[in-house]
C-alpha atoms as a PDB file:
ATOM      1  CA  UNK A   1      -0.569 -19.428   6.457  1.00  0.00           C
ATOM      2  CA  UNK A   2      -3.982 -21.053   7.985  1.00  0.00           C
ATOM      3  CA  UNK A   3      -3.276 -18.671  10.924  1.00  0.00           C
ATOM      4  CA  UNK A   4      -2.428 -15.874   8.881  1.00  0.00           C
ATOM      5  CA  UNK A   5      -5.690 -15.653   7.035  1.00  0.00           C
ATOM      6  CA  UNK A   6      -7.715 -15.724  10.542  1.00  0.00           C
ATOM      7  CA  UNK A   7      -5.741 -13.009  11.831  1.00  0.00           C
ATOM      8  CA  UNK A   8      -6.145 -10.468   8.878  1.00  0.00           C
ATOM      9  CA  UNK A   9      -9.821 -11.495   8.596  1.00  0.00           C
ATOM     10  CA  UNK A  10     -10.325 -10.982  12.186  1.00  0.00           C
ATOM     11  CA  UNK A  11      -8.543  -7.406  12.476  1.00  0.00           C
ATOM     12  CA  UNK A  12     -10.655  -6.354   9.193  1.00  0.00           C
ATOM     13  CA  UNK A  13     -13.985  -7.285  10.789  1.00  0.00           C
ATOM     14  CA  UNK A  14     -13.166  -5.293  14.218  1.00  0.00           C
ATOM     15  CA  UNK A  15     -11.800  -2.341  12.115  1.00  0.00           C
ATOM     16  CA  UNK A  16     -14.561  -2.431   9.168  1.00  0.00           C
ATOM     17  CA  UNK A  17     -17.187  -3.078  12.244  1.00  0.00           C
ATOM     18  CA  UNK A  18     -16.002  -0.062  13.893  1.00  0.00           C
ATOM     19  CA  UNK A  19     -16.729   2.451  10.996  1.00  0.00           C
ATOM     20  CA  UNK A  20     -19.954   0.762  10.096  1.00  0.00           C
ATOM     21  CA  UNK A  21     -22.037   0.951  12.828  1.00  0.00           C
ATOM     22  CA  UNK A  22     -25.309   2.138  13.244  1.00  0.00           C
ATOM     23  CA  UNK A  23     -24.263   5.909  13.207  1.00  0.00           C
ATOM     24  CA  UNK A  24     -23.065   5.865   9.582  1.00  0.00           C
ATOM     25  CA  UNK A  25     -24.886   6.039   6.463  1.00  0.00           C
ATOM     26  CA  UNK A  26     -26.443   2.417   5.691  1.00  0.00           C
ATOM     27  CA  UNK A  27     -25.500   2.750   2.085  1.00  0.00           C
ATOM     28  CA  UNK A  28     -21.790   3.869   2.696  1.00  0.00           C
ATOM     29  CA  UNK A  29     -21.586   1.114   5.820  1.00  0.00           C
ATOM     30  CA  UNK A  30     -23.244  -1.861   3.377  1.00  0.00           C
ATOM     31  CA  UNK A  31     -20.937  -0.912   0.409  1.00  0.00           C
ATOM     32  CA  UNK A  32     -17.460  -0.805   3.091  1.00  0.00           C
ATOM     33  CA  UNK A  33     -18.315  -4.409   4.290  1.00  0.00           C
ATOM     34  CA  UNK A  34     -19.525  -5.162   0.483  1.00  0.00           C
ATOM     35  CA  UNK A  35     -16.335  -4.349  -0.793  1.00  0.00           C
ATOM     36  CA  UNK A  36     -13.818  -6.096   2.017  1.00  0.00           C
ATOM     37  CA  UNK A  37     -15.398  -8.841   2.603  1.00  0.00           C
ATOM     38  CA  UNK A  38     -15.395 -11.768   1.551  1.00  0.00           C
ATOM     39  CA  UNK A  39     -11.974 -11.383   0.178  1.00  0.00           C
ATOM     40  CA  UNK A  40      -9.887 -12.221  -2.214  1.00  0.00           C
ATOM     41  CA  UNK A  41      -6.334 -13.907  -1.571  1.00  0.00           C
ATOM     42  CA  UNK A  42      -5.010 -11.751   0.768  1.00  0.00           C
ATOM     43  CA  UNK A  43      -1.851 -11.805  -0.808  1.00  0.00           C
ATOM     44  CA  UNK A  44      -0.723  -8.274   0.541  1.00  0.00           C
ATOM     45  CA  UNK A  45      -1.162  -8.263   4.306  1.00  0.00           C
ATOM     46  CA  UNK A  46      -0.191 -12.219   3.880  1.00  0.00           C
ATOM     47  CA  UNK A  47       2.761 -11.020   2.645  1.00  0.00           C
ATOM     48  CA  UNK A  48       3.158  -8.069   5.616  1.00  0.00           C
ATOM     49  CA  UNK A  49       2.930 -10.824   8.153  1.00  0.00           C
ATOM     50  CA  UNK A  50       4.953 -13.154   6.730  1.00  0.00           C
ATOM     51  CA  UNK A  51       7.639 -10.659   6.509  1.00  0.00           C
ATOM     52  CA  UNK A  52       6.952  -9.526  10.051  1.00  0.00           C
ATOM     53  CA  UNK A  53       7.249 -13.152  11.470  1.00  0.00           C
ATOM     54  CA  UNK A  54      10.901 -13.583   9.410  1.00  0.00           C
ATOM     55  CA  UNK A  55      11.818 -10.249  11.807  1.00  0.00           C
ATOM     56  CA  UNK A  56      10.802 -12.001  14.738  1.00  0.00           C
ATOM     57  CA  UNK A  57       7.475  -9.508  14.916  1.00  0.00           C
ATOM     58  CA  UNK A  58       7.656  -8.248  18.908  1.00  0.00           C
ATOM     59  CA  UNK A  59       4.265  -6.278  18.423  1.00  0.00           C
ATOM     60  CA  UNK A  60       1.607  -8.365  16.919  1.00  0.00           C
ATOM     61  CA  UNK A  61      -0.906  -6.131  17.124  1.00  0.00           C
ATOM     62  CA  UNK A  62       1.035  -3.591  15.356  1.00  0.00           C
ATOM     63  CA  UNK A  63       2.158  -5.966  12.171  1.00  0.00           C
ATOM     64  CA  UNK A  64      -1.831  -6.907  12.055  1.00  0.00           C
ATOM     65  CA  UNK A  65      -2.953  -3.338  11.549  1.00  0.00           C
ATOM     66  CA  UNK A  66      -0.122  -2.573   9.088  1.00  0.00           C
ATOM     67  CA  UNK A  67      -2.001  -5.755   7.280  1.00  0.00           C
ATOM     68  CA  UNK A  68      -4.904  -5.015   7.416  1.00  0.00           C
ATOM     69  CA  UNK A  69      -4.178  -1.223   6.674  1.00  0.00           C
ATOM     70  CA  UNK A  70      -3.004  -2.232   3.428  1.00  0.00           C
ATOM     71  CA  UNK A  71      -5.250  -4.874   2.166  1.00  0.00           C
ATOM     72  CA  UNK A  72      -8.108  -1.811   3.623  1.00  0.00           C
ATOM     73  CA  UNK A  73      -6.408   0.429   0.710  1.00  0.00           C
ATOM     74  CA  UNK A  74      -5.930  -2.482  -1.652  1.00  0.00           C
ATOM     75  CA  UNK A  75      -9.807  -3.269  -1.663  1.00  0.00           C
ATOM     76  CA  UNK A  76     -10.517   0.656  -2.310  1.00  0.00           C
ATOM     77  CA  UNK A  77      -7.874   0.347  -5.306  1.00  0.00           C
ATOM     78  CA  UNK A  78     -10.809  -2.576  -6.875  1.00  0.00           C
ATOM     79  CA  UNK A  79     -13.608  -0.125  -5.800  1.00  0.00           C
ATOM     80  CA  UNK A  80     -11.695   2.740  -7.950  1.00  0.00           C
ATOM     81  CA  UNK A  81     -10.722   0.589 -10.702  1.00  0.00           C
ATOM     82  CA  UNK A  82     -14.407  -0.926 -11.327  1.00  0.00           C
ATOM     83  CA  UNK A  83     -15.547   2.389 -11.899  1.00  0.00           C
ATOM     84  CA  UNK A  84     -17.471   3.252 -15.467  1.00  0.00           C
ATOM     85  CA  UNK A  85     -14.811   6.156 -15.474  1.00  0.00           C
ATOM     86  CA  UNK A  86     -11.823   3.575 -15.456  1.00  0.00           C
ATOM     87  CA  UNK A  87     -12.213   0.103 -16.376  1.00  0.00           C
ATOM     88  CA  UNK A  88     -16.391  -0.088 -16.170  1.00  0.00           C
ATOM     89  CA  UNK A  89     -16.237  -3.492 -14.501  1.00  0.00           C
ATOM     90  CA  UNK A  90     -19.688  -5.300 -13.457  1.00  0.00           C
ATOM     91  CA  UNK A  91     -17.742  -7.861 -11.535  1.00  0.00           C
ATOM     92  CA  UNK A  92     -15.537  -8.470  -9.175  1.00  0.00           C
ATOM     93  CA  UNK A  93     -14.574 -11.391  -6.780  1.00  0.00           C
ATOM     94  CA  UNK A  94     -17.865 -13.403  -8.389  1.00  0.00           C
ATOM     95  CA  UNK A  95     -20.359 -10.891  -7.253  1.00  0.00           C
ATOM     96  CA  UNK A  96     -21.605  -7.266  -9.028  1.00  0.00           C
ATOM     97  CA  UNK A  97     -18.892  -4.522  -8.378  1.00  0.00           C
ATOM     98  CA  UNK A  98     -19.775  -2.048  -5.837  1.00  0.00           C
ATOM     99  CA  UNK A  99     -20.557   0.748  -8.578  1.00  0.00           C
ATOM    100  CA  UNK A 100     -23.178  -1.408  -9.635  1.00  0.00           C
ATOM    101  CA  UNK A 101     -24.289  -2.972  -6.627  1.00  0.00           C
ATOM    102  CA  UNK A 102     -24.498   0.597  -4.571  1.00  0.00           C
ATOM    103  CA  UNK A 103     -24.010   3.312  -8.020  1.00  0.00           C
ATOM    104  CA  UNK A 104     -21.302   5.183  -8.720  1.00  0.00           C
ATOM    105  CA  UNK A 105     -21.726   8.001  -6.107  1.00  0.00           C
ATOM    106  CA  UNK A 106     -21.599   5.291  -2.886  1.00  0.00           C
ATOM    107  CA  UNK A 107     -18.640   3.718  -4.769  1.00  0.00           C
ATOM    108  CA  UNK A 108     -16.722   6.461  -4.959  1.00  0.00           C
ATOM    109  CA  UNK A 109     -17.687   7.357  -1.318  1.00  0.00           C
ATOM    110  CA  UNK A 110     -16.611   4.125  -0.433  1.00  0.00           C
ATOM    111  CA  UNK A 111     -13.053   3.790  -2.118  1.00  0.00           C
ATOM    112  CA  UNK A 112     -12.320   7.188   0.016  1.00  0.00           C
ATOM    113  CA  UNK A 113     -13.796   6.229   3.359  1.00  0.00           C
ATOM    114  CA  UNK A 114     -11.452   3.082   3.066  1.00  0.00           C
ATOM    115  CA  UNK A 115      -8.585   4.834   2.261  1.00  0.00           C
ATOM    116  CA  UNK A 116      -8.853   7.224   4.934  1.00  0.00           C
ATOM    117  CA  UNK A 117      -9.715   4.115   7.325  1.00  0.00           C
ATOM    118  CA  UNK A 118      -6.753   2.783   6.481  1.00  0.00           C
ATOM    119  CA  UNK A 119      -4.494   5.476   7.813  1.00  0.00           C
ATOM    120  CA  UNK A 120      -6.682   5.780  10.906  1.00  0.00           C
ATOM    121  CA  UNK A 121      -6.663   2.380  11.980  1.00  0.00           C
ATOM    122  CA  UNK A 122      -3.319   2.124  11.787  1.00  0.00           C
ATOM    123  CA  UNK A 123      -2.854   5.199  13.335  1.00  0.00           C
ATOM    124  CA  UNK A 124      -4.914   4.131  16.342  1.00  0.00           C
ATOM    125  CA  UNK A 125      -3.204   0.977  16.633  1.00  0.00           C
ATOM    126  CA  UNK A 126       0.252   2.374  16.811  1.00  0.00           C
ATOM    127  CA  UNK A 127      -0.386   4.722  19.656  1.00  0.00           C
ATOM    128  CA  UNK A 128      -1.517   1.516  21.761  1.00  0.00           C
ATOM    129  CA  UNK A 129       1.300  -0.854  20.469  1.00  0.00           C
ATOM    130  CA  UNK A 130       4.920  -1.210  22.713  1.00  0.00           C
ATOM    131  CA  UNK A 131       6.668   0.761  19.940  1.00  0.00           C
ATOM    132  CA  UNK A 132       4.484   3.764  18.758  1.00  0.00           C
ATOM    133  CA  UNK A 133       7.548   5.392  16.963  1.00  0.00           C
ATOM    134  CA  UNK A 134       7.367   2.683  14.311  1.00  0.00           C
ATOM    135  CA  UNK A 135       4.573   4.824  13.845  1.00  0.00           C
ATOM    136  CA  UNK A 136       5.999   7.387  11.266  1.00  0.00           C
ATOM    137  CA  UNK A 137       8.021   4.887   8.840  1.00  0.00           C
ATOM    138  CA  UNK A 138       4.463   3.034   8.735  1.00  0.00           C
ATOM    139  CA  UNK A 139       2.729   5.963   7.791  1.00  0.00           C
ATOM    140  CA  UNK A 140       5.483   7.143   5.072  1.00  0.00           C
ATOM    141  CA  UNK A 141       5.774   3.370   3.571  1.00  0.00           C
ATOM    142  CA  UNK A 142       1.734   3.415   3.129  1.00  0.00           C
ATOM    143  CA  UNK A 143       1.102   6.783   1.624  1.00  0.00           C
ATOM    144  CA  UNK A 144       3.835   5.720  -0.493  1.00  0.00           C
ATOM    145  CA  UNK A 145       2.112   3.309  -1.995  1.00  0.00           C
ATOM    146  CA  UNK A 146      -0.814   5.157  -3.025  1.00  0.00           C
ATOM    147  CA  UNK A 147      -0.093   8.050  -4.153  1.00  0.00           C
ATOM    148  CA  UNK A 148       3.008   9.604  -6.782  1.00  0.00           C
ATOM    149  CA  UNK A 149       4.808   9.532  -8.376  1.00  0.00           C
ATOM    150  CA  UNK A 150       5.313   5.652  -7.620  1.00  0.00           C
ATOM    151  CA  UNK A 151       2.220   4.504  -6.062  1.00  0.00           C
ATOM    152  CA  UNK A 152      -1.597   3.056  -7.372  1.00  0.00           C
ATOM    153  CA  UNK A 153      -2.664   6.914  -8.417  1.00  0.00           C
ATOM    154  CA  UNK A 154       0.578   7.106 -10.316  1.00  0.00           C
ATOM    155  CA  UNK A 155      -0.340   3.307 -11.570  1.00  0.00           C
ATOM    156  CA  UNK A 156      -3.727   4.265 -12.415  1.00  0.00           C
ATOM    157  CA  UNK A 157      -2.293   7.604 -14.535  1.00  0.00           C
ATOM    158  CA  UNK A 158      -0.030   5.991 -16.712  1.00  0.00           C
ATOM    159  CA  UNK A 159      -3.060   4.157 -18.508  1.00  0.00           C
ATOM    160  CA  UNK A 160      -4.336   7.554 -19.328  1.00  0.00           C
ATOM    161  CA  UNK A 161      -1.081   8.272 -20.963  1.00  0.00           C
ATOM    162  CA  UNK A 162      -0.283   7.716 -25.097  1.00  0.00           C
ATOM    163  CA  UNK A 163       2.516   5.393 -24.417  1.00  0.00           C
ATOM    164  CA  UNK A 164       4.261   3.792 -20.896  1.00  0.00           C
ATOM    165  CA  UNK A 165       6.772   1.023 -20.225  1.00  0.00           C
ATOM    166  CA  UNK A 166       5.206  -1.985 -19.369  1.00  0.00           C
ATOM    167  CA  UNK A 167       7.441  -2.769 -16.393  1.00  0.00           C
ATOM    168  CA  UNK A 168       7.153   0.844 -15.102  1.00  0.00           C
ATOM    169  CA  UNK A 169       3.656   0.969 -14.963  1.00  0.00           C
ATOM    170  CA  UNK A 170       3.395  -2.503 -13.400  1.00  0.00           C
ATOM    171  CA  UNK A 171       5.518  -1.601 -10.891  1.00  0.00           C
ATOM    172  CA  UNK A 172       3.184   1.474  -9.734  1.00  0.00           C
ATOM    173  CA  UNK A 173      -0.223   0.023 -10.160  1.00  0.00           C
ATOM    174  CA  UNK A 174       0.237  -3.599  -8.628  1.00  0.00           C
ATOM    175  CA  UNK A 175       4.180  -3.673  -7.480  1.00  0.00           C
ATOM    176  CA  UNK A 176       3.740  -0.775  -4.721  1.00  0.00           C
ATOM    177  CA  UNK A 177       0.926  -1.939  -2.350  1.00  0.00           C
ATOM    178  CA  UNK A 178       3.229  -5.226  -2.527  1.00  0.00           C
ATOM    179  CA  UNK A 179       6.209  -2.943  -1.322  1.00  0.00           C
ATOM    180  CA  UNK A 180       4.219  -1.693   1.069  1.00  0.00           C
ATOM    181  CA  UNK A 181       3.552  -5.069   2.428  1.00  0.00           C
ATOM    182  CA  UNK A 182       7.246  -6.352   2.677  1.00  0.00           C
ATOM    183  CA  UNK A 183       8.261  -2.998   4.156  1.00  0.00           C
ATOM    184  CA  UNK A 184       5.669  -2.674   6.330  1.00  0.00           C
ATOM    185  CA  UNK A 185       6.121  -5.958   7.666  1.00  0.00           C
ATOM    186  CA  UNK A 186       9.353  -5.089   8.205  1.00  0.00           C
ATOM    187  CA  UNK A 187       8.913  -1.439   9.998  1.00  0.00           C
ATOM    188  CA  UNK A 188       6.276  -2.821  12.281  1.00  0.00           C
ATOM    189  CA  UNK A 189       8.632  -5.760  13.958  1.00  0.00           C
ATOM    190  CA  UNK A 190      11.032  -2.795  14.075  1.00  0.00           C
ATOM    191  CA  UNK A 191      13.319  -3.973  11.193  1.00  0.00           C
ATOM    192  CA  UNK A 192      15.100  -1.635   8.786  1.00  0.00           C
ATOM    193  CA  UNK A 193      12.279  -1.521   6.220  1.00  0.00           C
ATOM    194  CA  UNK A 194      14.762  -0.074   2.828  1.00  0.00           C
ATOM    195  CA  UNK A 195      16.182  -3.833   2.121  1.00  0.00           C
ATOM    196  CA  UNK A 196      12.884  -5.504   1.920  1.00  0.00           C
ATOM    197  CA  UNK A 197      11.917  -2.938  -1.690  1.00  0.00           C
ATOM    198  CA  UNK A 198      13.003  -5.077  -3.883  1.00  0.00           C
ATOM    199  CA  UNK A 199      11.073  -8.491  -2.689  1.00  0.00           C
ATOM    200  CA  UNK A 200       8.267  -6.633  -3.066  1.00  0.00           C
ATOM    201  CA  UNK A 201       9.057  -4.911  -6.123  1.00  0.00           C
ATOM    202  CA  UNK A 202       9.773  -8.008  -7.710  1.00  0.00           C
ATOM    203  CA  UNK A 203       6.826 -10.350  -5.908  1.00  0.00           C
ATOM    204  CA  UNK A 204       4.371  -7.209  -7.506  1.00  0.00           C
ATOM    205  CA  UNK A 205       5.247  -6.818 -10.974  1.00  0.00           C
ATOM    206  CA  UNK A 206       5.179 -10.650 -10.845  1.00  0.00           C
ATOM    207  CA  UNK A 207       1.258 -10.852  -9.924  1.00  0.00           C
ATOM    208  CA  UNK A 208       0.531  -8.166 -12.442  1.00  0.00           C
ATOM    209  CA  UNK A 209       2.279 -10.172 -15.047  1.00  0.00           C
ATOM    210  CA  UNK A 210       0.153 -13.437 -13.662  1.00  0.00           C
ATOM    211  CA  UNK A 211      -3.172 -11.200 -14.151  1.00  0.00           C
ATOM    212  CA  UNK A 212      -1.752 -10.164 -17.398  1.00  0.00           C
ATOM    213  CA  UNK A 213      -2.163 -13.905 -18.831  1.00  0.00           C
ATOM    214  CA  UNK A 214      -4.676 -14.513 -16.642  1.00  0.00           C
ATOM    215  CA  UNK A 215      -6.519 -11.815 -18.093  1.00  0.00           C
ATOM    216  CA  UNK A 216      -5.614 -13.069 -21.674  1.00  0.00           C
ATOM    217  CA  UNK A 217      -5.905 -16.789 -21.194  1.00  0.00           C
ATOM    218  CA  UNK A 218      -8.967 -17.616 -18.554  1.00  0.00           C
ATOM    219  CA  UNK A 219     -12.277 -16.717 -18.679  1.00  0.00           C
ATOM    220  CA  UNK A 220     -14.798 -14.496 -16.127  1.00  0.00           C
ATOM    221  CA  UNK A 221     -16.301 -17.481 -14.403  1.00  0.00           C
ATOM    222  CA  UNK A 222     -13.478 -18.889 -13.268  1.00  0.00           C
ATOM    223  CA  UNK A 223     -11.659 -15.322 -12.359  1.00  0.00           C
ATOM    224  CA  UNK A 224     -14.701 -13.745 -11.024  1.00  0.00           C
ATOM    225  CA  UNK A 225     -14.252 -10.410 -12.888  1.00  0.00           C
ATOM    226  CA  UNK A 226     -14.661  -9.382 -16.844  1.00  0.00           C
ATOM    227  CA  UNK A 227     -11.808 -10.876 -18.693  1.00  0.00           C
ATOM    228  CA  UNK A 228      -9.765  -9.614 -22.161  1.00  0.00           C
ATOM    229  CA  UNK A 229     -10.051  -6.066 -20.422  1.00  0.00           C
ATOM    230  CA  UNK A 230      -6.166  -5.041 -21.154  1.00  0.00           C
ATOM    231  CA  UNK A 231      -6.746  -5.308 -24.967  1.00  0.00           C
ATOM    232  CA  UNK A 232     -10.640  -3.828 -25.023  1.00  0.00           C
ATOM    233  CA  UNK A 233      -9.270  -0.812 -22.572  1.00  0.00           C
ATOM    234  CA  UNK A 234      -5.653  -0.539 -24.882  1.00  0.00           C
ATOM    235  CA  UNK A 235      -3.939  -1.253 -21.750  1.00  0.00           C
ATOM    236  CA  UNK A 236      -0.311  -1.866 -21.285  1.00  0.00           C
ATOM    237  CA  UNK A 237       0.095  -5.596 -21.039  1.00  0.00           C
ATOM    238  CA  UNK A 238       3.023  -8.276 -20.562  1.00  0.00           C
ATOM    239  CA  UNK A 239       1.044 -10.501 -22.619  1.00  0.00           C
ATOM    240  CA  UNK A 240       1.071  -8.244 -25.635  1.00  0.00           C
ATOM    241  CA  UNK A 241       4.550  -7.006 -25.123  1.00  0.00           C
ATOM    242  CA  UNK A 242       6.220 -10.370 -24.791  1.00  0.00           C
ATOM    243  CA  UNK A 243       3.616 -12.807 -25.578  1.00  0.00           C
ATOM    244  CA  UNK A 244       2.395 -15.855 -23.323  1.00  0.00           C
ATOM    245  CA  UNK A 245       5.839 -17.667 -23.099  1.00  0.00           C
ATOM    246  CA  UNK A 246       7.441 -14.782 -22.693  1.00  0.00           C
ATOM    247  CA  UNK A 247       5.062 -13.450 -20.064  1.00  0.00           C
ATOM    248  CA  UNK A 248       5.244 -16.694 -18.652  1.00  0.00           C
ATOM    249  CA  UNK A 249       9.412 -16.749 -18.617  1.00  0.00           C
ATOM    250  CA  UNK A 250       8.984 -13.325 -16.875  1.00  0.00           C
ATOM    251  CA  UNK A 251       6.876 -14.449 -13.945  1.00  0.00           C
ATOM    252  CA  UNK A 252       8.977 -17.310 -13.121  1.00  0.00           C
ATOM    253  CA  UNK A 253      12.457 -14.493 -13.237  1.00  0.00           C
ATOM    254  CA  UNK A 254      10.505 -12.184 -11.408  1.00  0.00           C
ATOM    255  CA  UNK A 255       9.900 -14.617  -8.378  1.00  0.00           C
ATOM    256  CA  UNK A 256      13.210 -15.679  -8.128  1.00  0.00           C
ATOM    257  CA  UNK A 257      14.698 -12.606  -8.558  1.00  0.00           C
ATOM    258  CA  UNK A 258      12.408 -11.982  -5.266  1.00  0.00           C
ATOM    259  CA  UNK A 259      13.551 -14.457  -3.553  1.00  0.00           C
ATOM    260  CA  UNK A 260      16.966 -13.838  -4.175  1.00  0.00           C
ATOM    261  CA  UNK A 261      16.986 -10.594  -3.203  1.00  0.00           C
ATOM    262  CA  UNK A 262      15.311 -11.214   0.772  1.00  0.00           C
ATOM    263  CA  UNK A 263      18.143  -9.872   3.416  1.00  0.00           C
ATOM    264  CA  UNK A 264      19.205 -12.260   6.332  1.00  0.00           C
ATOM    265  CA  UNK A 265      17.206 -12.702   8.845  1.00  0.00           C
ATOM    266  CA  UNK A 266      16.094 -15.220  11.390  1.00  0.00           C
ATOM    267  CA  UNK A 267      13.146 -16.580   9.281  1.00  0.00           C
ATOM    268  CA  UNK A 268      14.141 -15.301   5.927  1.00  0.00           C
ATOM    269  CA  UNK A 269      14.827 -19.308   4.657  1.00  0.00           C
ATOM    270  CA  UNK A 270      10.773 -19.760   5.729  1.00  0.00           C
ATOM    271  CA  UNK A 271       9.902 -16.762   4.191  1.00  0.00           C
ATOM    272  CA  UNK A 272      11.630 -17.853   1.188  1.00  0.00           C
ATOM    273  CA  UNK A 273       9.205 -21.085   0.833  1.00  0.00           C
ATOM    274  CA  UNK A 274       6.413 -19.756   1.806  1.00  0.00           C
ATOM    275  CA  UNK A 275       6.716 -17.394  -1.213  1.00  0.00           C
ATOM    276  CA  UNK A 276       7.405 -19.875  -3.684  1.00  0.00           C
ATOM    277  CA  UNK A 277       4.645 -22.054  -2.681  1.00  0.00           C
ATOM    278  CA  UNK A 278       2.365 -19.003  -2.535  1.00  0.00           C
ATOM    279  CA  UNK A 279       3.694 -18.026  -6.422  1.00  0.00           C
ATOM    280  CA  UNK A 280       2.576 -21.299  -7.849  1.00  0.00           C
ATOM    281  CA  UNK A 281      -1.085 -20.467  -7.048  1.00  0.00           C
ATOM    282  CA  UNK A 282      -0.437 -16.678  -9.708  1.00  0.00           C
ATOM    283  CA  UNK A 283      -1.446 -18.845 -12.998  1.00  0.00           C
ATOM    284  CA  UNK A 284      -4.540 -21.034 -13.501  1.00  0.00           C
ATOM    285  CA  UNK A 285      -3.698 -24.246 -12.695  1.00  0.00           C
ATOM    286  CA  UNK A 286      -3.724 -25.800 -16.193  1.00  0.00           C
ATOM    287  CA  UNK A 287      -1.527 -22.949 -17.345  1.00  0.00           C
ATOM    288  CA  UNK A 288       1.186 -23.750 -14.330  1.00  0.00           C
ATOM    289  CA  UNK A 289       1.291 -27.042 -14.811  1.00  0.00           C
ATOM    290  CA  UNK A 290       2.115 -26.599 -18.960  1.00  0.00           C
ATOM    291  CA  UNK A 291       4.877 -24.128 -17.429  1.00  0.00           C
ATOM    292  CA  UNK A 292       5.935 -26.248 -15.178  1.00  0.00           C
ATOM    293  CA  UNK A 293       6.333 -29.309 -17.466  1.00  0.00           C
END
């Protein structure tokens, strides 16, 4: 995974680099970088590669854009979601969230420049890669994930509704940029892309239940954001549906229900560890080994 996290670093510095030069707004160009870098875990466009590898991934360069494209739309999804109109977060990754850091009007500048950079980049790397067709299923898969009625808008709606299942909602806030990985990674080593939705279905609602008693359980210096937000915001919440045990019974079905469900393919029994290892880091560490025991 060592060269994994290079990579994706590596392709989010050239493309981040190339929309913040010297010709764009300081403010908007500072708050871009501010909010990609330095990252979090990477899960997402881990995930994308990883996927692309199990396909055999013929096109590199095309797998590392469809990465980085969605990690890109994953770190305006934070920018969003910080907002005093949303959640009203003053942290984020250790450091002052972008709204307060830049104010509100850069932040929201920001979430939209790196959405929109998102589907340019990868745009721009598809009609230089050996199979720019891939193209279109790329571009379907990623908008997708975004918008509705199953992406992060959709995810982000449902809190403003009076009631929502708990899975549902999941599912659309954290589960589709996950789908998007596994699919993507899929589409761009010019795979089918439909039999990967359930890994990442599954491997999604899974982290979201992980944040869930994460967001219950540790505390904001060891998280690097505001903690107890689901019950101060009224938000749906595995932890209050099921309670910790039962939260923590769903993670553990959720990743092997994942796991299960990956179709054959040359590196699928790989992929297949590399997920399970990768799982084991969701709950603080004192909290997975209680679970595990």
């Amino acid at each position: 995974m060592r060269d994994a996290d290079s990579k994706i670093e590596e392709v989010l510095d050239a493309v981040v680099g190339g929309a913040t030069d010297r010709t764009c707004p300081p403010l908007l160009a500072r708050a871009v970088r501010y909010a990609v870098f330095p990252g979090g875990a990477r899960l997402r466009p881990k995930l994308c590669l990883a996927v692309a590898a199990a396909h055999g991934d013929d096109d590199p360069r095309l797998s590392a854009a469809a990465a980085a494209a969605i990690e890109l739309l994953h770190c305006a999804s934070l920018v969003h979601d910080d907002l005093p109109c949303f959640d009203n977060a003053n942290e984020r990754r250790g450091k002052p969230s972008v709204h307060v850091a830049f104010g509100d009007q850069i932040a929201v500048l920001s979430g939209d420049a790196l959405i929109v950079l998102a589907f340019e980049s990868l745009g721009q790397a598809a009609s230089e890669c050996l199979a720019p067709a891939r193209l279109s299923s790329l571009l379907s898969i990623t908008g997708r994930a975004v918008g509705m009625p199953f992406g992060i808008s959709a995810g982000q709606a449902w809190e403003c509704e009076p009631t929502v299942d708990v899975s549902k909602y999941h599912r659309a806030k954290t589960g589709s940029l996950f789908v998007a990985a596994t699919c993507a990674g899929a589409a761009a080593a010019g795979g089918d892309a439909e039999p990967w939705t359930l890994l990442g279905e599954r491997i999604g609602e899974a982290y979201q239940v992980a944040d869930d008693i994460r967001d219950a359980t540790s505390d904001a210096e060891t998280l690097g954001k505001p903690v107890g937000q689901d019950q101060i915001h009224g938000r749906p919440s595995a932890v209050q549906e099921s309670g910790i045990s039962g939260a923590v019974n769903r993670l553990r079905g959720l990743v092997q229900e994942g796991v299960d469900s990956i179709p054959a393919c040359p590196g699928g029994d790989l992929l297949k560890l590399l997920i399970l290892e990768e799982a084991k880091r969701f709950l603080p560490k004192e909290m997975a080994r209680r679970a595990a025991a």
